[in-house]
Each structure stands twice: as C-alpha cells, then as structure tokens.
Protein backbone atom coordinates (compact mmCIF):
# COMPACT_ATOMS: atom_id res chain seq x y z
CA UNK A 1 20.56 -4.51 5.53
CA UNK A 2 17.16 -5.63 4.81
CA UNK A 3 14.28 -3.93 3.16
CA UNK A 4 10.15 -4.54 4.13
CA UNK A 5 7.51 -2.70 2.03
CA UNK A 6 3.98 -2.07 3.09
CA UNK A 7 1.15 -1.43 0.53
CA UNK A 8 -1.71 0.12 2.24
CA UNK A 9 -5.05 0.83 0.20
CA UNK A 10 -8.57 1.80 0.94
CA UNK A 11 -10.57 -1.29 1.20
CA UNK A 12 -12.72 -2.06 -1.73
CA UNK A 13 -15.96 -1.02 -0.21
CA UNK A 14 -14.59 2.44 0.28
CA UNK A 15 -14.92 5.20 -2.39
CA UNK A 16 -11.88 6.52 -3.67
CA UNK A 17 -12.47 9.97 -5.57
CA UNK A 18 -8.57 10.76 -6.18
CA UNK A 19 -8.70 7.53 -7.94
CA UNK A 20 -11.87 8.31 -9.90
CA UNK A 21 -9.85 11.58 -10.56
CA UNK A 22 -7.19 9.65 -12.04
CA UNK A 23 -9.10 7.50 -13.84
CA UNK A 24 -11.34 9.91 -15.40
CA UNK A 25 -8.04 11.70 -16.11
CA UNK A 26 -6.25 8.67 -17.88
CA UNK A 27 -9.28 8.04 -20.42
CA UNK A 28 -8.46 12.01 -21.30
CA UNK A 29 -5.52 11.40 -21.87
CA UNK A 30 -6.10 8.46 -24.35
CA UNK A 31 -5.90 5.39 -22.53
CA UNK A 32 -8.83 3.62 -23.54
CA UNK A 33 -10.43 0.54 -21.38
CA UNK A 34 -9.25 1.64 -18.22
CA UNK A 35 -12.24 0.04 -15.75
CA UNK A 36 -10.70 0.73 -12.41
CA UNK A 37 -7.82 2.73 -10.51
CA UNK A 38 -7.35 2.86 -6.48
CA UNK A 39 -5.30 5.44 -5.45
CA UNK A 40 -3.07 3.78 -2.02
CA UNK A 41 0.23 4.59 -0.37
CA UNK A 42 3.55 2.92 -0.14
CA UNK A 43 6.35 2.74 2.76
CA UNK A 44 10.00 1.44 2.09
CA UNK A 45 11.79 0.69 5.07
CA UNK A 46 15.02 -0.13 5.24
CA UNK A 47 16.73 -2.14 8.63
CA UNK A 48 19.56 -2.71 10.06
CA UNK A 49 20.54 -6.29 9.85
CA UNK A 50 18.21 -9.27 9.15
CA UNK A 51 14.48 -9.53 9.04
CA UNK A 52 13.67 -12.99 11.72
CA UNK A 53 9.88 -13.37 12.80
CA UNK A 54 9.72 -10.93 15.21
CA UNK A 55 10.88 -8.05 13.95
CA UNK A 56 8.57 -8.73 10.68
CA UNK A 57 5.33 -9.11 13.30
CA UNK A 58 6.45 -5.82 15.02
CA UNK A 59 6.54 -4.30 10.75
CA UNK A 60 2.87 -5.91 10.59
CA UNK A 61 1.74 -4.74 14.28
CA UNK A 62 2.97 -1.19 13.31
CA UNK A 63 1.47 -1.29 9.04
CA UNK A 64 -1.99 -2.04 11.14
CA UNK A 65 -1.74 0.53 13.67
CA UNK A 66 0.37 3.50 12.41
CA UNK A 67 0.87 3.60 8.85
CA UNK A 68 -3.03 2.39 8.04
CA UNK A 69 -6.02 3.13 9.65
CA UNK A 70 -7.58 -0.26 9.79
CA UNK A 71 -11.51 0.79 9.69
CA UNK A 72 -11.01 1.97 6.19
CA UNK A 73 -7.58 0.22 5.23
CA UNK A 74 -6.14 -3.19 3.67
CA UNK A 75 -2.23 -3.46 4.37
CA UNK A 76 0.42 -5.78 3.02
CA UNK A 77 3.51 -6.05 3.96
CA UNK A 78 6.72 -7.40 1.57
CA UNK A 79 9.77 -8.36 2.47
CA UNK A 80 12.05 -7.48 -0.48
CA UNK A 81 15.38 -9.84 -1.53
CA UNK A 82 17.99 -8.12 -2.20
C-alpha cells in the first residue's frame, strides 16, 4: 500500500478571511506574535500497491485539475514512507 498527500492552499496573492478569522482568533486566545495564518486543505490517499512515475503524474494531473482550482490555488503533492 502506498500513501500520496496533496496540500492545496490559496496562493499568496489571494485573501484568505477564514484565515484572518483564525488569526484574529488565536491572538484572543493568548497567542501572542502570531503574523500570519492561511487557512488550505489536505487529501490523504491511500493506493493499492506501489507509487512508479506514472501513477504519481496522474496524482499531480488530478491535485491540478480536481482537488485545486489552479487560478486561485498552489498544490503539492507528498509521497509519504511508510
């Protein structure tokens, strides 16, 4: 079995209110010095077998089409050792 995870966030030229939310939120709460927080998303996908270089282009075809939108998205993609 092998696992790939994709980290999608907003690029950096995007606003991001939840994270402003959270941020604002945090400093509440008593965490002083926070400067920044992006809010993103996070797939774990789990496959059947090995990862070889073409199913880990179809992973980064798909994390730029399906789970990202690309006009306002960065994705990475991970392929986790287990």
């Amino acid at each position: 079995m092998a696992r790939v995870t994709v980290d999608v966030m907003l690029k950096p030229e995007i606003l991001d209110p939840q994270g402003k939310a959270v941020e604002g939120a945090l400093e509440r709460l008593g965490l002083a010095g926070v400067t920044s927080v992006r809010q993103g998303k996070r797939f774990d996908i789990e496959l059947d077998g090995e990862i070889d270089d073409a199913r880990l282009a179809l992973v980064h075809e798909l994390a730029g089409s399906l789970l990202s939108n690309p006009v306002i998205e960065d994705y990475r993609v991970r392929e986790v050792l287990q």
